[in-house]
C-alpha atoms as a PDB file:
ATOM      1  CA  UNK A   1    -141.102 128.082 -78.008  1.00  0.00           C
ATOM      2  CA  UNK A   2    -142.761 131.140 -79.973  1.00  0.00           C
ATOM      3  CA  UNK A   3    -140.593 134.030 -79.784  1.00  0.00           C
ATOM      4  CA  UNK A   4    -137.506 132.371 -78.306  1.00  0.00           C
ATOM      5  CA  UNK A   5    -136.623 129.214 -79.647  1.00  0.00           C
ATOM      6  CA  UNK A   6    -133.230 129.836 -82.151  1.00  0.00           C
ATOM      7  CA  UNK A   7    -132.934 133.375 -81.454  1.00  0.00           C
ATOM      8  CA  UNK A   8    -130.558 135.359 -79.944  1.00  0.00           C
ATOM      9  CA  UNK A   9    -130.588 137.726 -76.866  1.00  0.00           C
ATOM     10  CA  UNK A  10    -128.828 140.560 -75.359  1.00  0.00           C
ATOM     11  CA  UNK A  11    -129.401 141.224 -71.634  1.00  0.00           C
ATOM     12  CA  UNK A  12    -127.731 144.070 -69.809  1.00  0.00           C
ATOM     13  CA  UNK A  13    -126.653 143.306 -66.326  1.00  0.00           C
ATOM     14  CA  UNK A  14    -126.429 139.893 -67.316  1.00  0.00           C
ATOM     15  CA  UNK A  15    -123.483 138.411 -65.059  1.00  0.00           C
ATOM     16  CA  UNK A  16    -125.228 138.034 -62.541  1.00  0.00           C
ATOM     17  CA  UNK A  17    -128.034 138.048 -60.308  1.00  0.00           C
ATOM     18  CA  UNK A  18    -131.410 138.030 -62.399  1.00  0.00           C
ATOM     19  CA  UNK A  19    -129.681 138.641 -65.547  1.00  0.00           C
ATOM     20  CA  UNK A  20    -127.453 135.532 -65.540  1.00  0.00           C
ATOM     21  CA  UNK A  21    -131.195 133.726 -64.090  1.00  0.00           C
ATOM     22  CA  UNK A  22    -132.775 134.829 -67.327  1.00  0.00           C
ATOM     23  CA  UNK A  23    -129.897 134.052 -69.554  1.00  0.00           C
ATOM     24  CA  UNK A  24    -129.942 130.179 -68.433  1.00  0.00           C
ATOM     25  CA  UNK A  25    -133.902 130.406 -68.689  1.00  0.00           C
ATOM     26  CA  UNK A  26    -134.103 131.737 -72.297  1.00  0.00           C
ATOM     27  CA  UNK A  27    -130.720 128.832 -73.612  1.00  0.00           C
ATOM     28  CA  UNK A  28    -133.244 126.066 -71.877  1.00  0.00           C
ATOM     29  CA  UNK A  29    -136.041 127.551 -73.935  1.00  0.00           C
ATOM     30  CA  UNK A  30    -134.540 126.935 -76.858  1.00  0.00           C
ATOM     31  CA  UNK A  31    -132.273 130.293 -77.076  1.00  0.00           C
ATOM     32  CA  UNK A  32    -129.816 129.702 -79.447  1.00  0.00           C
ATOM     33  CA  UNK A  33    -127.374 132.467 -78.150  1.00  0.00           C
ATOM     34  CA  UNK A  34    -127.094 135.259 -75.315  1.00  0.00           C
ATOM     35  CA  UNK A  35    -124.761 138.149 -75.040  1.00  0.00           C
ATOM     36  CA  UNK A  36    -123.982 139.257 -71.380  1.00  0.00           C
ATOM     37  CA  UNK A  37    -123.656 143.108 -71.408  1.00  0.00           C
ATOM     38  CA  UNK A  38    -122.001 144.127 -68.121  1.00  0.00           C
ATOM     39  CA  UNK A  39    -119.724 146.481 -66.543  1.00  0.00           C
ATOM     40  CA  UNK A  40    -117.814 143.949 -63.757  1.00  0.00           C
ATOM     41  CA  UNK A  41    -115.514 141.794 -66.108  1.00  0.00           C
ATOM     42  CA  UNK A  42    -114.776 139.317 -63.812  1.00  0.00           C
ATOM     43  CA  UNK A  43    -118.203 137.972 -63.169  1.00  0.00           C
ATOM     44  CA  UNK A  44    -118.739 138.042 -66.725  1.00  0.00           C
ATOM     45  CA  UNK A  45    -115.858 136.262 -67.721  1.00  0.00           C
ATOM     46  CA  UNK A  46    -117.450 133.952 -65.170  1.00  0.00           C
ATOM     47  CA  UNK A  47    -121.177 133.946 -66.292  1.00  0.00           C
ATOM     48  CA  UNK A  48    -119.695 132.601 -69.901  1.00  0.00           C
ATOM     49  CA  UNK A  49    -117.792 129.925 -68.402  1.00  0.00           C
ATOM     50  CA  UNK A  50    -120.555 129.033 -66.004  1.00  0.00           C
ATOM     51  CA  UNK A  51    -122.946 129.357 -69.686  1.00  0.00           C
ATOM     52  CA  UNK A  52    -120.520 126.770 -71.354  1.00  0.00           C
ATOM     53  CA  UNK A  53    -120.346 124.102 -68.629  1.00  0.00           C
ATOM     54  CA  UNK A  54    -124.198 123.745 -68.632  1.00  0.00           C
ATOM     55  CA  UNK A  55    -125.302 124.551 -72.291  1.00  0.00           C
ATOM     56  CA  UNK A  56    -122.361 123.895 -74.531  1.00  0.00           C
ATOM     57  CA  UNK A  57    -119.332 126.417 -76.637  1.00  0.00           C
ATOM     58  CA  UNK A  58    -120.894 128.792 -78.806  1.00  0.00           C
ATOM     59  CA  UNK A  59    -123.581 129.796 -76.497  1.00  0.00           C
ATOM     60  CA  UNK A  60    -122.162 132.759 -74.988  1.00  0.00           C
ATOM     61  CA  UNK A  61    -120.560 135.973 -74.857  1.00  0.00           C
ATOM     62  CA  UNK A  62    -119.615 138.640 -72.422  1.00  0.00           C
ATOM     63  CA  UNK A  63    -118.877 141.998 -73.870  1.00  0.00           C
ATOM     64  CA  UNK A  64    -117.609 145.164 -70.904  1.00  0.00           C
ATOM     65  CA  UNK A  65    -120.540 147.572 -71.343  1.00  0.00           C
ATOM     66  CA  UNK A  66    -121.431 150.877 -69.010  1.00  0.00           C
ATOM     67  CA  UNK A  67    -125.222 151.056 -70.144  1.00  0.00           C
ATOM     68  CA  UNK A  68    -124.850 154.809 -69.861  1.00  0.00           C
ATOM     69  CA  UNK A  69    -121.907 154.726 -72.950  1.00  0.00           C
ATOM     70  CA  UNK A  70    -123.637 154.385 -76.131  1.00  0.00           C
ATOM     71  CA  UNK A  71    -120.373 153.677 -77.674  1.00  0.00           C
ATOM     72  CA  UNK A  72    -119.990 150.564 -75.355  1.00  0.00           C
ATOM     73  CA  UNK A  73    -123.586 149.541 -75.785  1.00  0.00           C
ATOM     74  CA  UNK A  74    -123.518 149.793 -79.409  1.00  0.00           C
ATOM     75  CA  UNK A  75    -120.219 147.836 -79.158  1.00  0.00           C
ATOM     76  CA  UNK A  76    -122.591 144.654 -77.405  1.00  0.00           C
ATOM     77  CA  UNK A  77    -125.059 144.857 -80.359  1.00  0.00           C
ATOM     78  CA  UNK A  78    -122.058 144.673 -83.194  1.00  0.00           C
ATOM     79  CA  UNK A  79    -120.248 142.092 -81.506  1.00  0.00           C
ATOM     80  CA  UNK A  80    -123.569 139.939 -81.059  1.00  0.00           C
ATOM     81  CA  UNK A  81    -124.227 140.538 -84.620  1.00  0.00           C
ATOM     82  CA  UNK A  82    -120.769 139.293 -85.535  1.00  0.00           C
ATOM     83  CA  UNK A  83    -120.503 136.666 -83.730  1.00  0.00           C
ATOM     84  CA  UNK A  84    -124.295 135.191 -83.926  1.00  0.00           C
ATOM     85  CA  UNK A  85    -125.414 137.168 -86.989  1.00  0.00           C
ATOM     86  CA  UNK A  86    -128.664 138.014 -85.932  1.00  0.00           C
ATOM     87  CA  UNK A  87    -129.776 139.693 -82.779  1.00  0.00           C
ATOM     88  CA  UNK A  88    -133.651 139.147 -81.861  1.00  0.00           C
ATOM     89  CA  UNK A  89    -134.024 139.834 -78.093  1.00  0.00           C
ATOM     90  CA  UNK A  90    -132.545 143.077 -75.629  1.00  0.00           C
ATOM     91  CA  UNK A  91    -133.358 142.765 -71.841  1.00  0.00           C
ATOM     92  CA  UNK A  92    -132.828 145.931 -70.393  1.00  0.00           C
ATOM     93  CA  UNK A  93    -131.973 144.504 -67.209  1.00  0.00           C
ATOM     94  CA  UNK A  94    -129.422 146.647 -65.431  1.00  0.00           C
ATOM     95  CA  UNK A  95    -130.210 148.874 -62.841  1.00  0.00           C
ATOM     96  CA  UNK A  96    -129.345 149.743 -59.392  1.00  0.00           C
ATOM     97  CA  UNK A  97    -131.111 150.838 -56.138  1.00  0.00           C
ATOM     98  CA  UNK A  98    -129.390 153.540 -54.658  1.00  0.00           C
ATOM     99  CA  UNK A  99    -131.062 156.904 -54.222  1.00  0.00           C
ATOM    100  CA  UNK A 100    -127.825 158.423 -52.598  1.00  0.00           C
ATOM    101  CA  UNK A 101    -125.698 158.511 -56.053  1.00  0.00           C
ATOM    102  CA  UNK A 102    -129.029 159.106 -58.113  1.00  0.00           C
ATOM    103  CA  UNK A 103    -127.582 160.641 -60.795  1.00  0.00           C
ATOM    104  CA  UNK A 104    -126.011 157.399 -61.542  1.00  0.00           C
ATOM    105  CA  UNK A 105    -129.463 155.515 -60.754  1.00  0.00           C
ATOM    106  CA  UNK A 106    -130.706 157.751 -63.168  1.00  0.00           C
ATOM    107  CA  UNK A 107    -127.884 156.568 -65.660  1.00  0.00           C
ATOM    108  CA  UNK A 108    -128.305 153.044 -65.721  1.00  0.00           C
ATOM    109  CA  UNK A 109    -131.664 152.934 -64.781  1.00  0.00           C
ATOM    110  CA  UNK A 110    -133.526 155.003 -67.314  1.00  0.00           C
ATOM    111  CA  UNK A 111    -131.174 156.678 -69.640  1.00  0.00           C
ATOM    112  CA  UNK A 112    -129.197 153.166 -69.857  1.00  0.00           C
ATOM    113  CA  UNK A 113    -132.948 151.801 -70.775  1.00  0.00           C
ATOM    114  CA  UNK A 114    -133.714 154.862 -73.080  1.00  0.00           C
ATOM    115  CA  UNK A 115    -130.073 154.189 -74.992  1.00  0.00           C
ATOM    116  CA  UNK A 116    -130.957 150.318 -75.389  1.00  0.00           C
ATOM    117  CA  UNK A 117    -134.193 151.179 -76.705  1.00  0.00           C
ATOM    118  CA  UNK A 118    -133.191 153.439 -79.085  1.00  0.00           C
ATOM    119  CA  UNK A 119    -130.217 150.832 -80.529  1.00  0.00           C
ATOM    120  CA  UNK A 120    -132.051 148.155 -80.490  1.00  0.00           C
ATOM    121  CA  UNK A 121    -135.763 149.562 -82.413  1.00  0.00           C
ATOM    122  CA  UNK A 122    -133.863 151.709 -84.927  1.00  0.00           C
ATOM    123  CA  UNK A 123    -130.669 150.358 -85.862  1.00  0.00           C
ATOM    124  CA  UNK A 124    -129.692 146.742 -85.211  1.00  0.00           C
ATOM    125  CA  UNK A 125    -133.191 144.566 -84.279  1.00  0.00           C
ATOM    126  CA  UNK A 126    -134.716 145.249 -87.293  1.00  0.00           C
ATOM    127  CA  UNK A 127    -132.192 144.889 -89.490  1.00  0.00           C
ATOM    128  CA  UNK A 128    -130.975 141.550 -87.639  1.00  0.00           C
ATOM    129  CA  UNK A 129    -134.007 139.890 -86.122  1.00  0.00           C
ATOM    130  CA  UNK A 130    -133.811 135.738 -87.194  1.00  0.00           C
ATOM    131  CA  UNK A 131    -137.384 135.879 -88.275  1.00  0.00           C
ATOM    132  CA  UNK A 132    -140.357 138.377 -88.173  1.00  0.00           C
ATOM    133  CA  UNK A 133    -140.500 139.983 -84.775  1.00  0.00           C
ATOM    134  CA  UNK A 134    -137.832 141.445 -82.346  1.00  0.00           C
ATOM    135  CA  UNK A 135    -138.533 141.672 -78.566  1.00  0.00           C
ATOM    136  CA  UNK A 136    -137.739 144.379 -76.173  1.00  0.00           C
ATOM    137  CA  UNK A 137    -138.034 143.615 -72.852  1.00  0.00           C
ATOM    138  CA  UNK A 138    -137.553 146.489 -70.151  1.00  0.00           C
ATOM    139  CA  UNK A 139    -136.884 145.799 -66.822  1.00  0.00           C
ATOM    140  CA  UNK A 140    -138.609 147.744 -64.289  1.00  0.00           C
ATOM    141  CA  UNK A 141    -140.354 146.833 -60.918  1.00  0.00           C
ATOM    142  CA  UNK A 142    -143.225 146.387 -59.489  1.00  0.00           C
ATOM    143  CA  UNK A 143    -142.252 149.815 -57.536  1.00  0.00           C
ATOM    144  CA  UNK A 144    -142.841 151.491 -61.074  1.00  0.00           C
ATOM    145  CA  UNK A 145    -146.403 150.334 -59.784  1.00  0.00           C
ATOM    146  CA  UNK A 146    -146.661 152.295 -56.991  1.00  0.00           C
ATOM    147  CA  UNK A 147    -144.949 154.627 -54.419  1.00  0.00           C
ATOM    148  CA  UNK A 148    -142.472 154.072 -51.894  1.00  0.00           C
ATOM    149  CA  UNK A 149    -141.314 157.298 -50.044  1.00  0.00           C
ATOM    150  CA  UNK A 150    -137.786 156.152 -48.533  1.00  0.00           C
ATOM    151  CA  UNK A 151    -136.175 155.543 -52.156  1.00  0.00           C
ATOM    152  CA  UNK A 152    -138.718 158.037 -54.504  1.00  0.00           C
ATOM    153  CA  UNK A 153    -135.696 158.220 -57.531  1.00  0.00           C
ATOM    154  CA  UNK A 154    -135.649 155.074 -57.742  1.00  0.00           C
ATOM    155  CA  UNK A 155    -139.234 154.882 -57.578  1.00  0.00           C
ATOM    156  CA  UNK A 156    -139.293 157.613 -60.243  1.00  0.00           C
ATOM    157  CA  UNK A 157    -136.782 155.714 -62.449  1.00  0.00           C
ATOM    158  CA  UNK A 158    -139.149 152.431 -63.066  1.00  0.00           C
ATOM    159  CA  UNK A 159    -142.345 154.400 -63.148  1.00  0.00           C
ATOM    160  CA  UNK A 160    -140.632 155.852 -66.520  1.00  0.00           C
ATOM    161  CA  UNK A 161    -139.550 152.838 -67.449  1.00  0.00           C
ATOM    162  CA  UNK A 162    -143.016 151.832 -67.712  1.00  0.00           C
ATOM    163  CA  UNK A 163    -144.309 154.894 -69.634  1.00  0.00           C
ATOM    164  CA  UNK A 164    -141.411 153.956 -72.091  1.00  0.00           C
ATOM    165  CA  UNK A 165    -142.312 150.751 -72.640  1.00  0.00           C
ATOM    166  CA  UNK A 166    -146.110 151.743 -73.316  1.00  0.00           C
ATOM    167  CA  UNK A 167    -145.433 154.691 -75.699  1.00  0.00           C
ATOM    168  CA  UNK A 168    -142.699 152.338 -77.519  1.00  0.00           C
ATOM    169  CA  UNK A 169    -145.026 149.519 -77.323  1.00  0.00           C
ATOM    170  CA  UNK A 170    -147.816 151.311 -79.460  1.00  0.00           C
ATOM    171  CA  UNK A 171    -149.144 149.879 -82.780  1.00  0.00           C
ATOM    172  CA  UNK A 172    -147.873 152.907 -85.258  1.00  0.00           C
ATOM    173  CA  UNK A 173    -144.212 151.834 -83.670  1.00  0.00           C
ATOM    174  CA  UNK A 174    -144.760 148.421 -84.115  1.00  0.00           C
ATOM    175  CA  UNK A 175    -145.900 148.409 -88.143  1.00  0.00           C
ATOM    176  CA  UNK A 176    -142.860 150.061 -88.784  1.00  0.00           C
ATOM    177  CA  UNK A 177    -139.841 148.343 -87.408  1.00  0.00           C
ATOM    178  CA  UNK A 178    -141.933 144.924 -85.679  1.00  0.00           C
ATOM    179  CA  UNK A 179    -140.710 145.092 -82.882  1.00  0.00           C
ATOM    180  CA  UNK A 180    -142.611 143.836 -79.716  1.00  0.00           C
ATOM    181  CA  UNK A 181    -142.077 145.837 -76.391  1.00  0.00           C
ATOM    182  CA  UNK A 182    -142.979 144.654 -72.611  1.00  0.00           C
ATOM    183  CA  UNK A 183    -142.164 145.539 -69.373  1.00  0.00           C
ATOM    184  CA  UNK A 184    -141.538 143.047 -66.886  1.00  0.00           C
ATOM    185  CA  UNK A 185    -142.084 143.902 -62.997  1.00  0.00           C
ATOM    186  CA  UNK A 186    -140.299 141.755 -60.891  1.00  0.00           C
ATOM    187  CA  UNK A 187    -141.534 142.225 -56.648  1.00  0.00           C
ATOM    188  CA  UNK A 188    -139.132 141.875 -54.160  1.00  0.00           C
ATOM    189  CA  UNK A 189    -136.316 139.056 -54.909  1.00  0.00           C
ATOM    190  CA  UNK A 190    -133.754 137.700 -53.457  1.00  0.00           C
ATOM    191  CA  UNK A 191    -130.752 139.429 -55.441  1.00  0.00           C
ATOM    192  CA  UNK A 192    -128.338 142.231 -54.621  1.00  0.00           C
ATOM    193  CA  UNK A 193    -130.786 144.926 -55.245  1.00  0.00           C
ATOM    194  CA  UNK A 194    -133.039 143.334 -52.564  1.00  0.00           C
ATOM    195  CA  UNK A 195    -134.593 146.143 -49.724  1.00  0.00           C
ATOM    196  CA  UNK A 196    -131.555 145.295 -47.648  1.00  0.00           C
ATOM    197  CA  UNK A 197    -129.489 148.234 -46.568  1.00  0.00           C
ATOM    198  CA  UNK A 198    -130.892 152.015 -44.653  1.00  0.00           C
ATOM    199  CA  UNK A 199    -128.373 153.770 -46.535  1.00  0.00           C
ATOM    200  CA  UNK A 200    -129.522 154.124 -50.321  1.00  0.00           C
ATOM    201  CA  UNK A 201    -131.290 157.139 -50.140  1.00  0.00           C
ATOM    202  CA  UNK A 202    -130.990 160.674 -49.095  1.00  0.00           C
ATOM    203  CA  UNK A 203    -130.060 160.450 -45.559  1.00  0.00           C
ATOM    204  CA  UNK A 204    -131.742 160.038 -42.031  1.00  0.00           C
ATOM    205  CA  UNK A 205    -134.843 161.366 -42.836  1.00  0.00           C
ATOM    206  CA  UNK A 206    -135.284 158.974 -45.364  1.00  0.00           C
ATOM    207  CA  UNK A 207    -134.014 155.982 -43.485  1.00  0.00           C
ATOM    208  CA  UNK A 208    -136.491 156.579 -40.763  1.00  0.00           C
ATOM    209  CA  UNK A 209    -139.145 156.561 -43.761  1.00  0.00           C
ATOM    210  CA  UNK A 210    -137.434 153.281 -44.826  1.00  0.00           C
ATOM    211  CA  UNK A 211    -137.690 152.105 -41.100  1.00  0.00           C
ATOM    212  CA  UNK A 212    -141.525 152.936 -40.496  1.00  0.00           C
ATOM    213  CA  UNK A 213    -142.955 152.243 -43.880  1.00  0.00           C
ATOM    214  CA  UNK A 214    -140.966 148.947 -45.249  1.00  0.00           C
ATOM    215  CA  UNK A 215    -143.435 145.435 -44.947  1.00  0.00           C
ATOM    216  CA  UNK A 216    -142.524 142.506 -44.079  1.00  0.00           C
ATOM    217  CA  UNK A 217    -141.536 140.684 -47.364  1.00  0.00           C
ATOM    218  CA  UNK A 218    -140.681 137.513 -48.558  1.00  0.00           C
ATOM    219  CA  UNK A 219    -137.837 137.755 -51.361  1.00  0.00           C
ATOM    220  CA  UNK A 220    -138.744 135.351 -54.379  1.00  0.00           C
ATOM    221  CA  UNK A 221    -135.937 133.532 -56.155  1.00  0.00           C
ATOM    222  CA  UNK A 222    -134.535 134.853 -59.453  1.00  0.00           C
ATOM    223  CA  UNK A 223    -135.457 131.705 -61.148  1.00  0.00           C
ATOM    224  CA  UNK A 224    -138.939 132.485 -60.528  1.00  0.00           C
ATOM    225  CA  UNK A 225    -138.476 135.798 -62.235  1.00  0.00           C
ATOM    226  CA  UNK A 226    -136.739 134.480 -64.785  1.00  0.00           C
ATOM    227  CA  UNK A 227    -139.976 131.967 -65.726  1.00  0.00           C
ATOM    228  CA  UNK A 228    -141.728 134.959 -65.603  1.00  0.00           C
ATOM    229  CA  UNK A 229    -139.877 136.698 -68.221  1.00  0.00           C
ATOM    230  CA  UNK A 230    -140.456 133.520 -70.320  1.00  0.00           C
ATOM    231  CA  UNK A 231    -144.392 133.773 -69.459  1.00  0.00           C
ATOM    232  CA  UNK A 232    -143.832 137.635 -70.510  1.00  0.00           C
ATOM    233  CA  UNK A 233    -142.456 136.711 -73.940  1.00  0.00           C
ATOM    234  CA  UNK A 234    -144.733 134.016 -74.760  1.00  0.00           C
ATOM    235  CA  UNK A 235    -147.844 135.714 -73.785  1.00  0.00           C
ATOM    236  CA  UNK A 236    -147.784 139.075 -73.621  1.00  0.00           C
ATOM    237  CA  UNK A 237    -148.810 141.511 -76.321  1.00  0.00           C
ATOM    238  CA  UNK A 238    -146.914 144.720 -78.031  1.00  0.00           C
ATOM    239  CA  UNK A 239    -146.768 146.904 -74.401  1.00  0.00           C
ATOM    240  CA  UNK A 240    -148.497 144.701 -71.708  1.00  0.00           C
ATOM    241  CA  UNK A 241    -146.967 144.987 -68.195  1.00  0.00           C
ATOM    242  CA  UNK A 242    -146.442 141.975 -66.225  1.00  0.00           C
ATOM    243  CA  UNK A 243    -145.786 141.096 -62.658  1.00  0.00           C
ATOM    244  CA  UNK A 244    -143.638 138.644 -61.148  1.00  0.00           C
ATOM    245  CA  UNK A 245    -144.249 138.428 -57.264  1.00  0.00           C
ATOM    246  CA  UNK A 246    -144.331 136.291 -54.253  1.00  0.00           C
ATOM    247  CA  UNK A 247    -143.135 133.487 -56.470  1.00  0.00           C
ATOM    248  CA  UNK A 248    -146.553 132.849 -58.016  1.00  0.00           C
ATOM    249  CA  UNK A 249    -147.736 132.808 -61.505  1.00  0.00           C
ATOM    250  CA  UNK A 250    -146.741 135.810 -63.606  1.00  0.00           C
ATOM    251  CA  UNK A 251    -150.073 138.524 -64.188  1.00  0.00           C
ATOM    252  CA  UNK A 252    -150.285 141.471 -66.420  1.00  0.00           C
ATOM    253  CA  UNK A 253    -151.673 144.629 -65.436  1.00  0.00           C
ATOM    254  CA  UNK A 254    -153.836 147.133 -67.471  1.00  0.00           C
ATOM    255  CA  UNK A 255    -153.219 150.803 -66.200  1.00  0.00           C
ATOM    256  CA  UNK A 256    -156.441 152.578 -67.638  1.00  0.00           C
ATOM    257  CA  UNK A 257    -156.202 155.574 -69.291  1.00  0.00           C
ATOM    258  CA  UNK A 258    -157.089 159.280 -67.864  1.00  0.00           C
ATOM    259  CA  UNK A 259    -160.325 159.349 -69.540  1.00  0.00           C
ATOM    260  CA  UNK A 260    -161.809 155.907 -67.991  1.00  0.00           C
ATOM    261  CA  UNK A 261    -159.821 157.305 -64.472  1.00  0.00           C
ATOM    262  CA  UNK A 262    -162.222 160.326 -64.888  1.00  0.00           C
ATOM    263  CA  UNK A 263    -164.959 159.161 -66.051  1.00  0.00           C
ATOM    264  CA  UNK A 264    -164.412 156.160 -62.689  1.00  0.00           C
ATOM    265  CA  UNK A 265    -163.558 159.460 -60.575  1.00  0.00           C
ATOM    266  CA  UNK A 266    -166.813 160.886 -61.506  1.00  0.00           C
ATOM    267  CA  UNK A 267    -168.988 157.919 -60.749  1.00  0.00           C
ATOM    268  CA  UNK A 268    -167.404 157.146 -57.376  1.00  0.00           C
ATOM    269  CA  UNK A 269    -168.425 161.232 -56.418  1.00  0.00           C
ATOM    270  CA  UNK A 270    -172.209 160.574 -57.496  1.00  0.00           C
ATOM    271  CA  UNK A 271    -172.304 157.446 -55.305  1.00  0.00           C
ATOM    272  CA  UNK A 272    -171.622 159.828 -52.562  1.00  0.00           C
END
């Protein structure tokens, strides 16, 4: 499988949820290894062990990591390295949805994202990769898409996730260290971080926002996100965006830059 098979990965929020979904997806794909980067111990002590029973010993490893410590995150990329030698693949995964602590949404969100990033393109992918290319995948949503006015930090926090991928994912950055970057966006799924409480945001106002503005939705599995991420890897070029929604087939979207958006702005006034 062309950018997975005998590598090794790194995904952050990786005990659970959509993180342990992509984890199992990548090892059936031919992964060779995975590294669980999370901050609850016990459900990544768990994740291994769950790991072991279905793909083998020697697959796995959970290391305690607060995205927002770049002494703990660095600590996930030197223990992958020295256990597995190489390390080929991050997943930014972890994040939270919670707009009433959003400093810490900030945290893990962006700056968590922004930390990763920076570890993984300039110090230890490069350097450590199994073959030609590293892979960078960020995790945002497909929120970072569009706007939502009962939770905009969050909001906020994926739209810049996006813009990070793209300016990371540009050619000059990629002839340098060869590494590939993508964004994944999954919709709404059926995970912890799902639409399902009125009091992640900023208070009443807000709820009533939440209330009045929130569509009916169907959540989507995480296993469908996590084919998506493989779809992602396979296909998708150095920063393409892709969506994973409604448990359908994985799309990327082009956001067009602010010349074509003028120069479409302009034509749409002279059909007028």
């Amino acid at each position: 499988m062309n950018g997975i098979y005998g590598k090794v990965a790194l995904i952050t929020g990786g005990a659970a949820g959509i993180g342990l979904h992509y984890a199992k997806e990548l090892l059936r794909n031919g992964l060779r290894a995975v590294t669980l980067a999370d901050v609850n111990e016990e459900r990544g002590i768990e994740a291994v062990e769950d790991l072991t029973r279905e793909f083998g010993s020697n697959k796995s490893l959970y290391v305690k990591t607060d995205v927002t410590d770049k002494e703990q995150f660095a600590d996930a990329f030197e223990r992958t390295v020295d256990k597995f030698k190489n390390i080929d693949i991050l997943i930014n995964n972890a994040g939270i949805m919670n707009d009433a602590i959003w400093e810490r949404e900030i945290g893990i969100n962006f700056v968590g994202t922004v930390i990763g990033c920076i570890l993984g393109l300039h110090h230890y992918l490069p350097k450590y990769k199994t073959a030609k290319e590293g892979i960078i995948v960020n995790v945002a949503s497909t929120t970072g898409l569009e706007v939502f006015g009962a939770i905009p930090i969050y909001v906020a926090t994926k739209h810049a996730v996006i813009g990070l991928t793209q300016s990371w994912g540009t050619e000059s950055h990629y002839k340098r260290a060869q590494v590939r970057f993508l964004a994944l966006c999954p919709g709404p799924t059926d995970t912890t971080l799902a639409l399902d409480g009125l009091d992640k945001n900023l208070g009443p106002a807000y709820q009533d926002i939440f209330r009045e503005s929130q569509p009916f939705v169907t959540l989507q599995g995480s296993d469908y996100v996590a084919k998506g991420l493989i779809h992602a890897i396979v296909n998708g070029e150095n920063g393409s965006i892709w969506v994973v929604e409604d448990s359908e087939t994985p799309y990327e979207v082009v956001i067009p830059s602010r010349d074509k958006l003028r120069i479409m702005n302009y034509h749409d006034l002279e059909l007028m």
